[in-house]
Protein backbone atom coordinates (compact mmCIF):
# COMPACT_ATOMS: atom_id res chain seq x y z
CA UNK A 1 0.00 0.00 0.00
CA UNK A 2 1.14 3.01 -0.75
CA UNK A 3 2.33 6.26 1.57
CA UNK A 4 -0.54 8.41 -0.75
CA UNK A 5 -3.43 5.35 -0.10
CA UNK A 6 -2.92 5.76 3.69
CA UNK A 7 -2.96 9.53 3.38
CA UNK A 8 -6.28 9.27 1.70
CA UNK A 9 -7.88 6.78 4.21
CA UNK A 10 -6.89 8.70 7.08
CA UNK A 11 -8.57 11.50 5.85
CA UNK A 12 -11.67 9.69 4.83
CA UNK A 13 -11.80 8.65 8.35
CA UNK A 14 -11.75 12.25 10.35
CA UNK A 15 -14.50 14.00 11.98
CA UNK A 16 -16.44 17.08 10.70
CA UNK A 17 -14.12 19.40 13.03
CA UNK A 18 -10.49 17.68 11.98
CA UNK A 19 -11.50 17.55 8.44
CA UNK A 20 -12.37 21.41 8.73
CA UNK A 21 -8.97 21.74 11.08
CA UNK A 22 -7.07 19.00 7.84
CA UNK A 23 -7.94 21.56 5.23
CA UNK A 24 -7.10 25.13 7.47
CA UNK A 25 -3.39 23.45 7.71
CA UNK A 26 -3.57 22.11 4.40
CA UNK A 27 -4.43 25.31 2.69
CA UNK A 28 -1.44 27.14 4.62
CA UNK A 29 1.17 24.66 3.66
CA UNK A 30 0.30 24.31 0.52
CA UNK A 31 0.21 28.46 0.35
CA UNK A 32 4.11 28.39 2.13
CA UNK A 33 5.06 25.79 -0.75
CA UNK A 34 3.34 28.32 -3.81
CA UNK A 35 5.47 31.18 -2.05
CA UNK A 36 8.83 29.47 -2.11
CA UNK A 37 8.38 28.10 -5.16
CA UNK A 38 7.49 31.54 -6.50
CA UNK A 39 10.58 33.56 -4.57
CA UNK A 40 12.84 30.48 -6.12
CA UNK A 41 11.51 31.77 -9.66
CA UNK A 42 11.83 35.85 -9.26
CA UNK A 43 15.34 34.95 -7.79
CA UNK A 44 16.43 32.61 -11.03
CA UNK A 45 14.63 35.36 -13.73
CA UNK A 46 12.02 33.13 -14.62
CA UNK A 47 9.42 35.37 -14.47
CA UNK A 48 11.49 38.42 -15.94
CA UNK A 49 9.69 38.15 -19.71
CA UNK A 50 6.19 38.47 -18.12
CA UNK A 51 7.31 41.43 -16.05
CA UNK A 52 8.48 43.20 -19.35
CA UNK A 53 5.67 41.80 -21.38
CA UNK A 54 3.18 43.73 -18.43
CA UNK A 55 5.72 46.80 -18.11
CA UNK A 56 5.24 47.19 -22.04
CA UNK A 57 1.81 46.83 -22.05
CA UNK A 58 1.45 49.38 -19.48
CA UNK A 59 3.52 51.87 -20.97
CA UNK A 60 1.17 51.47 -24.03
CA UNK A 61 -1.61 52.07 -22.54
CA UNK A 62 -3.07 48.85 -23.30
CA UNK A 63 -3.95 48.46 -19.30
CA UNK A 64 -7.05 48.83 -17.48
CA UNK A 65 -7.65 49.78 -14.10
CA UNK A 66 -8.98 47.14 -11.92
């Protein structure tokens, strides 16, 4: 059986309030993952062309205010 198959029957198996408690800690570590993973990609440039891709559209005016 596999580490991902236990995973899945535990949480099949929790109450109401620890499923509800499950997905409040879930939701934050997955967030903390998203954010490193993000800061790891500004730091190595890979998000530098969409930056000047935006930048460009904005100095062309082809932006629109939220």
């Amino acid at each position: 059986m596999s580490t991902l198959q236990d995973i899945e029957r535990a949480v099949s198996q929790l109450s109401s309030e620890e499923l509800a408690d499950f997905r409040a800690w879930f939701a934050e570590f997955d967030a903390e993952i998203w954010d490193r993973q993000f800061e790891e990609d500004v730091a190595a440039g890979r998000l530098d062309g969409l930056a000047e891709k935006a930048l460009k559209h904005l100095r062309e005016g082809r932006c629109t205010d939220l």
